[in-house]
Protein backbone atom coordinates (compact mmCIF):
# COMPACT_ATOMS: atom_id res chain seq x y z
CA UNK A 1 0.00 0.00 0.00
CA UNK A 2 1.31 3.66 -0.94
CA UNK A 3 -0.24 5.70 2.09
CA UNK A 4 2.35 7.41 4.11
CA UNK A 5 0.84 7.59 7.25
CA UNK A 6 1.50 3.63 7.10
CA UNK A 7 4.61 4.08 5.84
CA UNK A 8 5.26 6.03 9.18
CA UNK A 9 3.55 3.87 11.34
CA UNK A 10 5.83 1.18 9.99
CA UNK A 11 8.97 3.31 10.33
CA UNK A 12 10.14 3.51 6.48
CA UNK A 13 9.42 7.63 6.96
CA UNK A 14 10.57 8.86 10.19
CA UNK A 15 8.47 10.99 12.27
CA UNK A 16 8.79 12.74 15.43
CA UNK A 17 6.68 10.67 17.72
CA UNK A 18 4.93 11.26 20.88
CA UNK A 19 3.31 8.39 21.93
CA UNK A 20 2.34 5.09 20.41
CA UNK A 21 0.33 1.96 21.66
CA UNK A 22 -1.18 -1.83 19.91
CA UNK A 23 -3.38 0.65 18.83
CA UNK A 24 -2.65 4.06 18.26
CA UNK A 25 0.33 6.23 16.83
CA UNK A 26 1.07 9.66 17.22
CA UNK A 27 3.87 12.25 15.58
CA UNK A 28 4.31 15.94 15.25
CA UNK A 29 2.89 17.29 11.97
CA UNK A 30 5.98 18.67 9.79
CA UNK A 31 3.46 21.68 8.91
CA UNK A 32 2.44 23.21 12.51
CA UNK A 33 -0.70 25.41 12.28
CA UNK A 34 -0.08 26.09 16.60
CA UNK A 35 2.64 25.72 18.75
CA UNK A 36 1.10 22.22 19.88
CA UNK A 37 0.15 20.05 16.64
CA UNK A 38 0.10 16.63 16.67
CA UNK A 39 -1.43 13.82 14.03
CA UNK A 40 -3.12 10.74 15.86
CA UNK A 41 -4.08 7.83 13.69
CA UNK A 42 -5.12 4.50 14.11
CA UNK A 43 -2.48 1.68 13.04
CA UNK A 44 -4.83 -0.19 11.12
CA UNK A 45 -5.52 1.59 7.66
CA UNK A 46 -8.84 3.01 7.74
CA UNK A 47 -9.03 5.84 4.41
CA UNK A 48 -11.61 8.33 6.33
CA UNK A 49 -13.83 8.87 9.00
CA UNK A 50 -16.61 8.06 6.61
CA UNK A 51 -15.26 4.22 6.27
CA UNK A 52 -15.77 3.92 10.44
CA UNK A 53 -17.80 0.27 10.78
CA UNK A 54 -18.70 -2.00 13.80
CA UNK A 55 -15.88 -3.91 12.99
CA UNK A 56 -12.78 -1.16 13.23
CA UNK A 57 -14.49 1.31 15.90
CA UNK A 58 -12.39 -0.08 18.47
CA UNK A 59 -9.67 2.01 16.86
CA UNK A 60 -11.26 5.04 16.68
CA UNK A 61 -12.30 4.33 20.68
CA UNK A 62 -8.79 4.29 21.36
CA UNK A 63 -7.63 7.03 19.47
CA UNK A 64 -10.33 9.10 21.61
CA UNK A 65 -8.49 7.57 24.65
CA UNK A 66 -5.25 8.31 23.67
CA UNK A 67 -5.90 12.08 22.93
CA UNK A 68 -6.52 13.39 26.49
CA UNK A 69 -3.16 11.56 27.17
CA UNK A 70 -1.42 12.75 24.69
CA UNK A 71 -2.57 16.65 25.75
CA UNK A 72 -1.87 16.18 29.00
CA UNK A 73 2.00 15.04 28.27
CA UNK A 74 2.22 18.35 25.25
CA UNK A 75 0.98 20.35 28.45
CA UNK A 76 -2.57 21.51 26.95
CA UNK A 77 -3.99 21.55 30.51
CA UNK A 78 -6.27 25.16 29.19
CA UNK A 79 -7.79 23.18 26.49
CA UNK A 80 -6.82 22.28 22.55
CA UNK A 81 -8.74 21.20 19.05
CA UNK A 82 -9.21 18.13 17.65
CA UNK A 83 -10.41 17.99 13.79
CA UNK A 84 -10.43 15.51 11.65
CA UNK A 85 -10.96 16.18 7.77
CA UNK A 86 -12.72 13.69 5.29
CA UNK A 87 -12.33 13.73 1.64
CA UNK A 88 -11.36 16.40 -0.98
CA UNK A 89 -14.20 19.46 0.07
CA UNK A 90 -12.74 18.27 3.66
CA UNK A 91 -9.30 18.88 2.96
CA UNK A 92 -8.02 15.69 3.45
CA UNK A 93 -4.67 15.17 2.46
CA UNK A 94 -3.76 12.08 3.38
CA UNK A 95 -6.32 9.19 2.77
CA UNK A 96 -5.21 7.69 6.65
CA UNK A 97 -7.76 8.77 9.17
CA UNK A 98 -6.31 11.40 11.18
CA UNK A 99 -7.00 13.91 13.49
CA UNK A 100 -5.11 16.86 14.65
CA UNK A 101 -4.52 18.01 18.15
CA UNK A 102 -4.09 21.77 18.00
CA UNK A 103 -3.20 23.48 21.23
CA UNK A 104 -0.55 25.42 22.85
CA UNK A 105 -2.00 28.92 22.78
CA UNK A 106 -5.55 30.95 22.54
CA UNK A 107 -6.55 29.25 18.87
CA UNK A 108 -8.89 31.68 16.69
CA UNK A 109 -12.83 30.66 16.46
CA UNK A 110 -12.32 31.09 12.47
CA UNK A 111 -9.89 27.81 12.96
CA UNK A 112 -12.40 25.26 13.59
């Protein structure tokens, strides 16, 4: 498969990471939009939020519990963002569900 967010899960791209689980990886996006951004995706390839089933939930579950650890170790105890885009009028730019924790400073409303 040509998707780089496997690619980086499977360490042929290096990333700076910030946590990882059976589940779960984490990295520092290489494009910051705030002084706190970090890309959580589930290991298992799933393209979008919009290809979510019963059977590969349990990722998304644990990328939902991984996030409030993850901001608590980047230090985004006065809140943060998570987004996730899906598909082209989304902005998705890499077919890997992913969302982005934004944090790190007061973000603006029009960011959302």
């Amino acid at each position: 498969m040509d998707c780089l967010f496997c690619k980086i899960i499977g360490g042929e791209i290096p990333s700076a990471k910030v946590y990882e689980d059976e589940l779960v990886y984490a990295f520092r996006d290489i494009n910051p939009q705030a002084p706190v951004h970090v890309l959580v995706v589930p290991k298992q390839h799933i393209a979008s939020a919009d290809e979510v089933t019963v059977d590969n939930s349990a990722a998304v579950a644990a990328i939902f519990t991984a996030i409030p650890k993850i901001a608590a170790a980047e230090g985004l105890g006065n809140g943060y963002r998570v987004i996730t885009n899906i598909g082209e009028d989304g902005c998705q730019s890499v077919k890997h569900m992913h969302f982005h924790i934004l944090g790190g400073k007061k973000l603006p409303e029009s960011m959302a």
